[in-house]
N, C-alpha and C. Protein backbone atom coordinates (compact mmCIF):
# COMPACT_ATOMS: atom_id res chain seq x y z
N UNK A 1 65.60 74.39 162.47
CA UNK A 1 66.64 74.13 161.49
C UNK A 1 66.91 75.35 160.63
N UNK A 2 65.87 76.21 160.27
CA UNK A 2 65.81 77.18 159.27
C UNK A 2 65.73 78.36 160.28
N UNK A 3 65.95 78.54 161.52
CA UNK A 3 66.36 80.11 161.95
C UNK A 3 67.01 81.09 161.41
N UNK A 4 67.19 82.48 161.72
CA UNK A 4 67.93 83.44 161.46
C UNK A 4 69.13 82.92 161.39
N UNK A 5 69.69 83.32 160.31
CA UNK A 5 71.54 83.17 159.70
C UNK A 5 71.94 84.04 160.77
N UNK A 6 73.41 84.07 161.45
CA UNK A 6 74.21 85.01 161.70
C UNK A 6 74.63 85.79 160.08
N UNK A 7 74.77 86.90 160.29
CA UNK A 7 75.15 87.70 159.27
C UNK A 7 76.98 87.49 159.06
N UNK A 8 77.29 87.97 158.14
CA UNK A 8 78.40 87.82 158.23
C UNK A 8 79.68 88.74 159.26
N UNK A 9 79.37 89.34 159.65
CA UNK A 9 79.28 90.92 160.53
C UNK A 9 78.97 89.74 161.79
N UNK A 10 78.25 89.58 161.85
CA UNK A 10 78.12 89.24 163.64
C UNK A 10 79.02 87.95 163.26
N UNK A 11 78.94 86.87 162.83
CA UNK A 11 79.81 86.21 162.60
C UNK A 11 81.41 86.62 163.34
N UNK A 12 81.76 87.50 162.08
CA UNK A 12 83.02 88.41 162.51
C UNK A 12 83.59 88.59 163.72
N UNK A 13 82.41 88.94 164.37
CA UNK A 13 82.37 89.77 165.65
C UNK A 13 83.32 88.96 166.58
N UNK A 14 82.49 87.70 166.49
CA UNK A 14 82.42 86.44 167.21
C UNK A 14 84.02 85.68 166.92
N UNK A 15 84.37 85.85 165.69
CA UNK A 15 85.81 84.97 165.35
C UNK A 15 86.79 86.06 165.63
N UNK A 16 86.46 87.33 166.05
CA UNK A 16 87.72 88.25 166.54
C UNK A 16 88.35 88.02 167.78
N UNK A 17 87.75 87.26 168.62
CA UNK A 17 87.83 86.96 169.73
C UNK A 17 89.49 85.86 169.44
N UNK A 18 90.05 85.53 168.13
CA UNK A 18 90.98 84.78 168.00
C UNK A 18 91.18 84.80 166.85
N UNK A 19 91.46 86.45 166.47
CA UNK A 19 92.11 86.84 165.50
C UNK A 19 93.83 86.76 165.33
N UNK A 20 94.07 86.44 166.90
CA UNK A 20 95.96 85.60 166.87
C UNK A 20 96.09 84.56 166.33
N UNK A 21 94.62 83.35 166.49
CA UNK A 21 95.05 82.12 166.22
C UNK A 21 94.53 81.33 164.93
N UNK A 22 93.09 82.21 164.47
CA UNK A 22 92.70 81.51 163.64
C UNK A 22 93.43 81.47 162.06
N UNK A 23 94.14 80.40 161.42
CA UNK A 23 94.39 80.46 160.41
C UNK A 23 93.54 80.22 159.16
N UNK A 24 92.49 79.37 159.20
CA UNK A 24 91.55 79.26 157.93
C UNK A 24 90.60 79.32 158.80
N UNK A 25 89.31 79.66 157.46
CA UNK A 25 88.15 79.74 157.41
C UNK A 25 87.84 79.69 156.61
N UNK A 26 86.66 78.37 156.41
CA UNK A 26 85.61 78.20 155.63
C UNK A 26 84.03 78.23 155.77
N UNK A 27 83.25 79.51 155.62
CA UNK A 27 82.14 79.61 155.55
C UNK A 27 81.29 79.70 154.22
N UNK A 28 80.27 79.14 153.98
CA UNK A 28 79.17 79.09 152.90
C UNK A 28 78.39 79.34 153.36
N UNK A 29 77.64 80.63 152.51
CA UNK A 29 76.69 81.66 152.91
C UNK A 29 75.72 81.48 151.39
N UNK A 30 75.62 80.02 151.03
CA UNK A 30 74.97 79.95 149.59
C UNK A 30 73.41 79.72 150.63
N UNK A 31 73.35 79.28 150.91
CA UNK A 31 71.84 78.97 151.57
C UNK A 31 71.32 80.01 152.50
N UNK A 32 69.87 80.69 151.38
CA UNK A 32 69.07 81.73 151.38
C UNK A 32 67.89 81.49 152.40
N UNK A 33 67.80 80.28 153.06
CA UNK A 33 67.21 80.08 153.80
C UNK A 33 66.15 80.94 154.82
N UNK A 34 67.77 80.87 155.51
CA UNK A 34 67.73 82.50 156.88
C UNK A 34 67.55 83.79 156.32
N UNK A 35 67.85 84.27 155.03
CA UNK A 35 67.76 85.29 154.97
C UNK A 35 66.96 86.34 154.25
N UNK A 36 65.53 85.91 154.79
CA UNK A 36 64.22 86.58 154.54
C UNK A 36 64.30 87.75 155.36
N UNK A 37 64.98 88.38 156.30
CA UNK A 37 64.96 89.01 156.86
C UNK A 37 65.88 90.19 156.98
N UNK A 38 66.98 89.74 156.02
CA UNK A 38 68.04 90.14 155.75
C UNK A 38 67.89 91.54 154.81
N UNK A 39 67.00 91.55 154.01
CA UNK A 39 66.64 93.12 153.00
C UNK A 39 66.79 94.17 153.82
N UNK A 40 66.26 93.98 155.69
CA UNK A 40 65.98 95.22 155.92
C UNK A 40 67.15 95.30 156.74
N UNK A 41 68.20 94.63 157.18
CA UNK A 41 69.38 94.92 157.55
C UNK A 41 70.47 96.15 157.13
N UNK A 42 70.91 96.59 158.15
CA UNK A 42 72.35 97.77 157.39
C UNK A 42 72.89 96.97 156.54
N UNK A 43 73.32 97.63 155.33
CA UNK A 43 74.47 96.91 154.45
C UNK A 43 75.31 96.40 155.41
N UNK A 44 76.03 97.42 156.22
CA UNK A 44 77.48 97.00 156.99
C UNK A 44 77.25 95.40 157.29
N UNK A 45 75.59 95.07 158.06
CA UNK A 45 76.45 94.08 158.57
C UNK A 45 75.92 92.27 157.53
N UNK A 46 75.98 92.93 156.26
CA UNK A 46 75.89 91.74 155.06
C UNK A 46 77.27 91.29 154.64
N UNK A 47 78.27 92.12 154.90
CA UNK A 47 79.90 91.49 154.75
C UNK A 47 80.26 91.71 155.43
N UNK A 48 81.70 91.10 155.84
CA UNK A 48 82.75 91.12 156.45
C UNK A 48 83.54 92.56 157.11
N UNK A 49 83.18 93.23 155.36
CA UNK A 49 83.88 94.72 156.29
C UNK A 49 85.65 94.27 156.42
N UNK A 50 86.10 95.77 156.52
CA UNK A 50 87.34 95.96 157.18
C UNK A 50 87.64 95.10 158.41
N UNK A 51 87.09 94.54 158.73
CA UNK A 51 87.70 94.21 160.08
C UNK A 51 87.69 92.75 159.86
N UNK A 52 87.60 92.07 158.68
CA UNK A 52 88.57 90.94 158.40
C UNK A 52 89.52 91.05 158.52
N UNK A 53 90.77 92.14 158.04
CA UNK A 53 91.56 92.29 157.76
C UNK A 53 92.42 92.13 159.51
N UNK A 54 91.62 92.46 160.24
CA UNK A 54 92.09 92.05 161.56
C UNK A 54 91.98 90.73 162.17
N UNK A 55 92.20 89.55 161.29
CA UNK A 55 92.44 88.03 161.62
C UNK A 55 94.02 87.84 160.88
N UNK A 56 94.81 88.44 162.12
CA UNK A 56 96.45 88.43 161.46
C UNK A 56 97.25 87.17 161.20
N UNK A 57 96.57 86.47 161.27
CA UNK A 57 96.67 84.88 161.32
C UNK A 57 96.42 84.03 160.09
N UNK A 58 95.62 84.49 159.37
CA UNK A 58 94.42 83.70 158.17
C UNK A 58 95.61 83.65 157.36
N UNK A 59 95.33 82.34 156.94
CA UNK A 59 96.30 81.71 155.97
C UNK A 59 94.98 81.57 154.64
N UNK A 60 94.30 80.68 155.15
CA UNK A 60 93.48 80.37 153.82
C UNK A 60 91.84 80.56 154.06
N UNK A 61 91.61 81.05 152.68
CA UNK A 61 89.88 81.65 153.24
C UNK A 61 89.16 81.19 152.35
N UNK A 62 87.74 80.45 152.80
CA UNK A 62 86.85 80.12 151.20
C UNK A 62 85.33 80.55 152.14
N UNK A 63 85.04 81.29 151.17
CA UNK A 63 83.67 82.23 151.51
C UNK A 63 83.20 82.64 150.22
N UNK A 64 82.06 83.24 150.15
CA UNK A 64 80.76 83.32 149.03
C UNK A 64 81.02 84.64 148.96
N UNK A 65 80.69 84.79 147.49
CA UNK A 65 81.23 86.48 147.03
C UNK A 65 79.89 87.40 147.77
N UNK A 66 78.90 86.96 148.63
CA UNK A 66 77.80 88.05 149.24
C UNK A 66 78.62 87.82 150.48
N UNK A 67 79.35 87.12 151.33
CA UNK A 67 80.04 87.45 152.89
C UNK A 67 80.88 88.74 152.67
N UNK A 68 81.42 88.34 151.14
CA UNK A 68 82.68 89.68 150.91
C UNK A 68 82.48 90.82 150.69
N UNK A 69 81.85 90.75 149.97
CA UNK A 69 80.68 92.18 149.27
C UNK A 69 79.54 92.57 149.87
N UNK A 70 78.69 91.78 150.41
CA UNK A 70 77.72 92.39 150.91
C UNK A 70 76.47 91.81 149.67
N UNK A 71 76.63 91.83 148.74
CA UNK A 71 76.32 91.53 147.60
C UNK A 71 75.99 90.21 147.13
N UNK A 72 74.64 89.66 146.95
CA UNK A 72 74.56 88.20 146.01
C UNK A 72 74.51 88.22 144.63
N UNK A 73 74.70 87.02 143.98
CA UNK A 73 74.69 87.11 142.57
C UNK A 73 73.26 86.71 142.59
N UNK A 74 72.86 87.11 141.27
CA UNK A 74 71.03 86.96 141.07
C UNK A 74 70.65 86.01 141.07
N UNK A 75 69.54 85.30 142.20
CA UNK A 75 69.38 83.80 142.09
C UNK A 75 67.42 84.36 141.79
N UNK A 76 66.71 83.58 141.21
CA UNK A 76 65.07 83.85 140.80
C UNK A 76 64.68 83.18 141.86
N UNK A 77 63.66 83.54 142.68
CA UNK A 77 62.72 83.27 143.49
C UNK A 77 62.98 82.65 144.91
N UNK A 78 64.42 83.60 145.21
CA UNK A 78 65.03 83.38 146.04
C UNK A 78 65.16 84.76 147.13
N UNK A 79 65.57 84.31 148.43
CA UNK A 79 65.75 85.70 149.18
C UNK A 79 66.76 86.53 148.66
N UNK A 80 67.58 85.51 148.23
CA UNK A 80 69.10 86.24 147.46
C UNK A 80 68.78 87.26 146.89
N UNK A 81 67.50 87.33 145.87
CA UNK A 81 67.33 87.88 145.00
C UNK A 81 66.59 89.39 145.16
N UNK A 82 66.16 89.42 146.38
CA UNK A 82 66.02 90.48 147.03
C UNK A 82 66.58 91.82 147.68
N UNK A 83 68.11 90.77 148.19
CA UNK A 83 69.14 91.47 148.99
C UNK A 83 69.62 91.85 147.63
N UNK A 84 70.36 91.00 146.48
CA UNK A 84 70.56 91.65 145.48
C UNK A 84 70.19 93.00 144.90
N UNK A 85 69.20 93.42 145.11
CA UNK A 85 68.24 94.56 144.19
C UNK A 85 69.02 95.66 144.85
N UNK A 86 69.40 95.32 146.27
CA UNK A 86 69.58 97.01 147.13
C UNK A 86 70.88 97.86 145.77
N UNK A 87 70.95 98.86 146.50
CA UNK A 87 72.45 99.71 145.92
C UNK A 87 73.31 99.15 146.70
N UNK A 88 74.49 99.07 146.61
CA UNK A 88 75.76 98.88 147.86
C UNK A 88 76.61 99.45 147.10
N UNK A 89 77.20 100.06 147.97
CA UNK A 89 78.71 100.87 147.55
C UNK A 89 79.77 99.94 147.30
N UNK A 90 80.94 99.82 146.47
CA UNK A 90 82.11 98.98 146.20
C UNK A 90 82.63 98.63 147.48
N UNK A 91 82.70 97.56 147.52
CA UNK A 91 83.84 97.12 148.52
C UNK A 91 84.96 96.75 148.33
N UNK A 92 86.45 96.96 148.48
CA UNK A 92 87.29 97.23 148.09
C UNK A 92 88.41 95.52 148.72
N UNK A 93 88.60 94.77 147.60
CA UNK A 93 89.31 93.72 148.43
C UNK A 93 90.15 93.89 148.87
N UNK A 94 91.43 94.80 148.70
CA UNK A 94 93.04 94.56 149.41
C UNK A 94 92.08 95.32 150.47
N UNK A 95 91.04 96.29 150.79
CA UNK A 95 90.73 96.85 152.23
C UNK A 95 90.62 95.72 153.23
N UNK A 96 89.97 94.47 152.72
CA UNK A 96 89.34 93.58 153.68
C UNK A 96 90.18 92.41 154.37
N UNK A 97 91.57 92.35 153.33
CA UNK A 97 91.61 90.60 153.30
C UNK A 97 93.16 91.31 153.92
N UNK A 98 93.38 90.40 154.98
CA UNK A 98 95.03 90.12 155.86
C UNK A 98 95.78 89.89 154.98
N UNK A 99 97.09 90.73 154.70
CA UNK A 99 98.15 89.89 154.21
C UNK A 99 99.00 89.09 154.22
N UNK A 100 98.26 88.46 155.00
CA UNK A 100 99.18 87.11 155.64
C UNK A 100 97.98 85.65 154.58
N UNK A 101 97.08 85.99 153.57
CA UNK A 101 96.51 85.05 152.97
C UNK A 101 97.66 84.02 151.94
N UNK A 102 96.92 83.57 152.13
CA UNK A 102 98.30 82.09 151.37
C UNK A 102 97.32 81.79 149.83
N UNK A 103 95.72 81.50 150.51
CA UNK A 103 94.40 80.33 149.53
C UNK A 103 93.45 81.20 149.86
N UNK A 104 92.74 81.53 148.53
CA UNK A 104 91.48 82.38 149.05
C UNK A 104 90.72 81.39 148.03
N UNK A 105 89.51 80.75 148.25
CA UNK A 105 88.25 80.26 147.31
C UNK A 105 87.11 81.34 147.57
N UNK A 106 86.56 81.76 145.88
CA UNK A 106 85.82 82.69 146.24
C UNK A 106 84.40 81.97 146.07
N UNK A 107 82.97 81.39 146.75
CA UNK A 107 82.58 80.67 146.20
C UNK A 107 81.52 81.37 145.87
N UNK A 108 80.19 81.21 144.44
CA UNK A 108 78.84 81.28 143.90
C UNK A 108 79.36 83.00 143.70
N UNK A 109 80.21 82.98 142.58
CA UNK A 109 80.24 84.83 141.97
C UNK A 109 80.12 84.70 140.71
N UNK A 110 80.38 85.93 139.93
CA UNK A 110 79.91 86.09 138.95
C UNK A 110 81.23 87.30 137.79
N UNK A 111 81.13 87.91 137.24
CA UNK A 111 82.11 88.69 136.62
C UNK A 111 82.51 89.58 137.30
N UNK A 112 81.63 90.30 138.66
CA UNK A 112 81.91 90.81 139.06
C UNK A 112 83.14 91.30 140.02
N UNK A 113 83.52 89.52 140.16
CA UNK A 113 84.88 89.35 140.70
C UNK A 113 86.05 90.10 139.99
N UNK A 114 85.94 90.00 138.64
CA UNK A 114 86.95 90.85 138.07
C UNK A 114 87.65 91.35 138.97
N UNK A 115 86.77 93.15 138.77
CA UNK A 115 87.52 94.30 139.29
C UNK A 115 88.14 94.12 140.74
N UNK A 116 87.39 93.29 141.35
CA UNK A 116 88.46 92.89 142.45
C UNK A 116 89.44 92.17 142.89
N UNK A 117 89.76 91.54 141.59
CA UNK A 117 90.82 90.68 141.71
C UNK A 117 91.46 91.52 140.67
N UNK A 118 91.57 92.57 139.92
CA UNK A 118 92.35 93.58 139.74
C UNK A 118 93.07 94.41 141.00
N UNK A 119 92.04 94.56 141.58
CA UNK A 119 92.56 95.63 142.85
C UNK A 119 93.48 95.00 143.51
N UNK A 120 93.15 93.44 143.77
CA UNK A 120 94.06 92.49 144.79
C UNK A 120 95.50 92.77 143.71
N UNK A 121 95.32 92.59 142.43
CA UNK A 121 96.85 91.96 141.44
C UNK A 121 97.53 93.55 141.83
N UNK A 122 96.83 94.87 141.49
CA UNK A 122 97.42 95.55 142.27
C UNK A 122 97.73 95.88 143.17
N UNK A 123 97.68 95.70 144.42
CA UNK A 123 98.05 95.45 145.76
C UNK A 123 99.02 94.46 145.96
N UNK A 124 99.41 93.77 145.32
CA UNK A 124 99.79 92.30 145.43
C UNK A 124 101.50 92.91 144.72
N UNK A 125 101.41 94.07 143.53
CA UNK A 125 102.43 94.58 142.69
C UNK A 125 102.60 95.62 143.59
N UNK A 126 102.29 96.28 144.70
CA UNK A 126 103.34 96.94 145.76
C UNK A 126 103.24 96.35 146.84
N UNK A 127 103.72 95.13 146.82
CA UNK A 127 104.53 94.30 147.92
C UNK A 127 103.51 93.54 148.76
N UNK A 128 102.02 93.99 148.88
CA UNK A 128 101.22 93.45 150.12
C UNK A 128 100.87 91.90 148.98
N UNK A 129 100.37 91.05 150.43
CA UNK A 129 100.18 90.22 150.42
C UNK A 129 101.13 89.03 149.13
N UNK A 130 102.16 89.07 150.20
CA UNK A 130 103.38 88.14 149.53
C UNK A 130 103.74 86.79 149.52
N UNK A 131 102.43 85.85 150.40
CA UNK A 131 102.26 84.71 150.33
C UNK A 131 101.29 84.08 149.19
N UNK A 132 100.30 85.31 149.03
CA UNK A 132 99.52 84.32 148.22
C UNK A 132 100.32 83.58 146.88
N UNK A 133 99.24 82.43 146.92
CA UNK A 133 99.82 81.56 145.76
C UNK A 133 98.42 80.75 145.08
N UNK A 134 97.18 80.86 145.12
CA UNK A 134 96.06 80.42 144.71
C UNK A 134 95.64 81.36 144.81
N UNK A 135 93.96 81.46 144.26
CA UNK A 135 93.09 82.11 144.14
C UNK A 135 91.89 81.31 143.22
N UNK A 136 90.86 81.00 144.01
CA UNK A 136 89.94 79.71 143.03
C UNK A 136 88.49 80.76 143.55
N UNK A 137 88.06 81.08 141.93
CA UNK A 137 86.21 81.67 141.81
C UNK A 137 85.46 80.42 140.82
N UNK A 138 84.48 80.59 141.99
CA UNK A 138 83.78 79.04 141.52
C UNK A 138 82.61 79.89 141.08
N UNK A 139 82.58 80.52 139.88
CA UNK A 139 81.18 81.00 139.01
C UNK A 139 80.56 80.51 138.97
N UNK A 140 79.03 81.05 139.13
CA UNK A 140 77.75 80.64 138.81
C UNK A 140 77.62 80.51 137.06
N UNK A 141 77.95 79.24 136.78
CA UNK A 141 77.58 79.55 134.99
C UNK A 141 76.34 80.02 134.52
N UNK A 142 75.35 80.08 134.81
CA UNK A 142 73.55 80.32 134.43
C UNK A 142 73.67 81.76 134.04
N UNK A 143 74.97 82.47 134.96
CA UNK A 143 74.73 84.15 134.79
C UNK A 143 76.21 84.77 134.69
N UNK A 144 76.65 83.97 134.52
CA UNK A 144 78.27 84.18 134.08
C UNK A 144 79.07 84.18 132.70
N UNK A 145 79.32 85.26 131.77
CA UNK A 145 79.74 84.83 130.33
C UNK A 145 80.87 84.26 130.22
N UNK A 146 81.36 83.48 129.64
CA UNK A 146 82.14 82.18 130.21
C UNK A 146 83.59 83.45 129.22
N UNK A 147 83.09 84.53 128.64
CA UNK A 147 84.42 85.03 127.88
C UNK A 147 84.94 86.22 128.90
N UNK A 148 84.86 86.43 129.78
CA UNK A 148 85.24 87.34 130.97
C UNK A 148 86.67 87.65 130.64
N UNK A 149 87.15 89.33 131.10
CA UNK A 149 88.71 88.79 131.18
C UNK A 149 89.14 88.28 132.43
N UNK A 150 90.69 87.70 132.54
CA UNK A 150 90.89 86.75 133.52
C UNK A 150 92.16 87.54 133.54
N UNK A 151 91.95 87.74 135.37
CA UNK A 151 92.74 88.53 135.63
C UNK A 151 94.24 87.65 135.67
N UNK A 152 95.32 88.68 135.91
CA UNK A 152 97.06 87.30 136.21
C UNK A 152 97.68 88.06 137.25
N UNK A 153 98.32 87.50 138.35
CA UNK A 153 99.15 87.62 138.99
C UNK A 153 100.45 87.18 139.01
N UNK A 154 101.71 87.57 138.55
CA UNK A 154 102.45 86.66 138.88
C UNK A 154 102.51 85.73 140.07
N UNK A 155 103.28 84.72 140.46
CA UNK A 155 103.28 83.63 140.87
C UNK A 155 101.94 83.24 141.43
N UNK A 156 100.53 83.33 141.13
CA UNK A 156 99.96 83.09 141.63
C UNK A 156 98.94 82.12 140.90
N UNK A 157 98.28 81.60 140.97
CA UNK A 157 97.75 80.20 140.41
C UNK A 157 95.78 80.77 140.67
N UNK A 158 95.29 81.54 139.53
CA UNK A 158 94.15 81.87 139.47
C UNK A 158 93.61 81.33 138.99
N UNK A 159 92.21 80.15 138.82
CA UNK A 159 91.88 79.53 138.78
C UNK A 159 89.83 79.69 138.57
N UNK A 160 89.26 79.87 137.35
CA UNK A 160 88.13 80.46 137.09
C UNK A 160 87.46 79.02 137.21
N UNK A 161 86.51 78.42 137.65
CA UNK A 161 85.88 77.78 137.25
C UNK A 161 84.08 77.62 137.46
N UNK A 162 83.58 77.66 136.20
CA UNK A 162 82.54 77.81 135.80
C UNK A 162 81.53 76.20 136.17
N UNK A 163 80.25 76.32 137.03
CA UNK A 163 79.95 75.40 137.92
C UNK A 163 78.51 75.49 137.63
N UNK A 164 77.48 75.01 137.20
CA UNK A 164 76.08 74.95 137.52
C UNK A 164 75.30 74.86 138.51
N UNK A 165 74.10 75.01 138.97
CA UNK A 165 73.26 74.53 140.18
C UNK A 165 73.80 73.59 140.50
N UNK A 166 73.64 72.26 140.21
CA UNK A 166 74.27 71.14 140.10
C UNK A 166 75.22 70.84 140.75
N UNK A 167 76.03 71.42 140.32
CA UNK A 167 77.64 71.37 140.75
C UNK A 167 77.80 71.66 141.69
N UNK A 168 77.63 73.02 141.88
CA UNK A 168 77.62 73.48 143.22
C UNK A 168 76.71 73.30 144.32
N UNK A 169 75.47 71.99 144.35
CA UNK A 169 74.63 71.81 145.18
C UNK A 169 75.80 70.70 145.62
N UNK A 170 76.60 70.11 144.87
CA UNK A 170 77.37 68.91 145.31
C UNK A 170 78.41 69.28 145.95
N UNK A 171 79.16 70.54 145.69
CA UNK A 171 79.97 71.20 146.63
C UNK A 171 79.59 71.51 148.02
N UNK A 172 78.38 71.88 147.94
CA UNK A 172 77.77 71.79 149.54
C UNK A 172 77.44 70.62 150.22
N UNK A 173 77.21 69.66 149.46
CA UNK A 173 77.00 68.38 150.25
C UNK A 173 78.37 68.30 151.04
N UNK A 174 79.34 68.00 150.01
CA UNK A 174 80.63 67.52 150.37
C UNK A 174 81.17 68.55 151.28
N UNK A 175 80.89 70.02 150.96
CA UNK A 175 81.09 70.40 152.73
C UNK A 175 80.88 69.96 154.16
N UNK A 176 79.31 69.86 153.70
CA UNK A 176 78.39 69.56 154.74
C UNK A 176 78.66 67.89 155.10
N UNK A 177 79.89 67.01 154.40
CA UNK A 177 80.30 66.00 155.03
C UNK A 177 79.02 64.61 154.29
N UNK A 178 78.17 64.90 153.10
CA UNK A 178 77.53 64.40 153.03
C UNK A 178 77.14 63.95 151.80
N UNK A 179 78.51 64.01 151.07
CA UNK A 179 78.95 63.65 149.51
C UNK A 179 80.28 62.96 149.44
N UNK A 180 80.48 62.73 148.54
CA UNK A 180 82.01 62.17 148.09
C UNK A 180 82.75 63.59 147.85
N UNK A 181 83.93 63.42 148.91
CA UNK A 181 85.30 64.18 148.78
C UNK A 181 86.14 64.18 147.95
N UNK A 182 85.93 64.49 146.81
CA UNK A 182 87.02 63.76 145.73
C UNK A 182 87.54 65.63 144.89
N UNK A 183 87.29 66.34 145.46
CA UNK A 183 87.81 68.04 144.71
C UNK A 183 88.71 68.29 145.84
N UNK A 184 89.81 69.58 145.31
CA UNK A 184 90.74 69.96 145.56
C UNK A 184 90.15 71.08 146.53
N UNK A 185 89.10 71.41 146.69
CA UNK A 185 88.59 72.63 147.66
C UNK A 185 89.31 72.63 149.01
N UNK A 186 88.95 73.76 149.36
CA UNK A 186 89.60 74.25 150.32
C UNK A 186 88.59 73.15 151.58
N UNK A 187 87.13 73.03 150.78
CA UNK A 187 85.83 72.40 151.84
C UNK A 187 86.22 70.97 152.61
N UNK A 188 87.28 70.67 152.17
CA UNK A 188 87.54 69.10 152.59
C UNK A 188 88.96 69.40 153.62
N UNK A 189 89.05 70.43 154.50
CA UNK A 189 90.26 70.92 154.97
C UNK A 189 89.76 71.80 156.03
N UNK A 190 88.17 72.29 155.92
CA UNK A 190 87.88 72.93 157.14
C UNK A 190 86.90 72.64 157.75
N UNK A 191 85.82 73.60 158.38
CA UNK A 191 84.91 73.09 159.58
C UNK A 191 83.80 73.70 159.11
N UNK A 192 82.53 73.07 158.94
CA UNK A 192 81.19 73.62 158.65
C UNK A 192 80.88 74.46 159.14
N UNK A 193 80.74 75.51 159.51
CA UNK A 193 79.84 76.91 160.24
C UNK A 193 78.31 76.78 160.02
N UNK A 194 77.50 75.69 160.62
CA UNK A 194 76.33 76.15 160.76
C UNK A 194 75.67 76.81 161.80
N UNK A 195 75.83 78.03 161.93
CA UNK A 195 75.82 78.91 162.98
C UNK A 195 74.03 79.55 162.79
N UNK A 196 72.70 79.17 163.70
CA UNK A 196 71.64 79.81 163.46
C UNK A 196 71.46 80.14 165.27
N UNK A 197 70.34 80.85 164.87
CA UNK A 197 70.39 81.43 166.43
C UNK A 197 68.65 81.59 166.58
């Protein structure tokens, strides 16, 4: 049950194979389970990387701010908290994400989202990515200062919301098909990825 995670990188690899057709994706990469093994991995293959940007199809995306970045937010006595410590270089969002996105959910981040949803509002103000119309970061409150600035896009519907352990253990149920469906997430609209190997 608890094998090696696919990384997000091999993942990738694997959904390029129908980068014409796939329009959403929903993966949750909150469960640290698999990834005791993960510290000694290349950065490259802890996110997505550039070569998201080659699913010309993706309408709507909900993934964990460490698939995107490479990067976890600090969890205590967790593997997370390990991979956390490394250095990683910025990863740059308009580099990663298709402009053909409509819904992006960013899920378990932290302030750090900011600057990248700056980069997106600029990218977004010379013409790329002209569908979007949402944008939902489901913060970790425990390590999140609830006075952040909040970035704006025109027409776009950004959406901060601040979530506890708690909360977000119930967001995974209801992914995982094993809670009450009653939120607007993207999780009640796509397909579980429990991918171990």
């Amino acid at each position: 049950m608890y094998g090696k995670e696919f990384t997000p990188m091999e993942l990738l690899r694997q959904l390029l194979h129908h980068a014409d057709s796939l329009e959403t994706l929903v993966l949750n990469y909150d469960d640290d389970w698999g990834k005791g093994t993960w510290k000694e991995i290349d950065f490259a293959e802890l996110h997505f990387g550039s070569d998201l940007s080659r699913l010309t199809r993706l309408k709507k995306l909900s993934t964990n701010f460490s698939a995107l970045f490479g990067i976890v937010v600090p969890t205590e006595g967790r593997y997370g908290s390990q991979i956390h410590q490394r250095d990683a270089p910025h990863v740059h969002l308009p580099s990663i994400l298709p402009d053909t996105l409509e819904d992006m959910e960013v899920l378990v981040c932290d302030e750090r989202i900011v600057s990248h949803l700056q980069e997106l509002a600029e990218a977004r103000s010379k013409q790329r990515y002209p569908k979007l119309r949402k944008v939902r970061c489901m913060m970790a409150e425990e390590w999140t200062d609830r006075n952040i600035a909040k970035v704006e896009m025109p027409g776009v519907d950004i959406r901060y919301e601040f979530l506890d352990v708690n909360q977000r253990a119930h967001l995974i149920y209801e992914f995982s098909g094993c809670g009450p469906n009653d939120s607007d997430s993207l999780f009640d609209k796509g397909t579980l990825f429990g991918l171990h190997r």
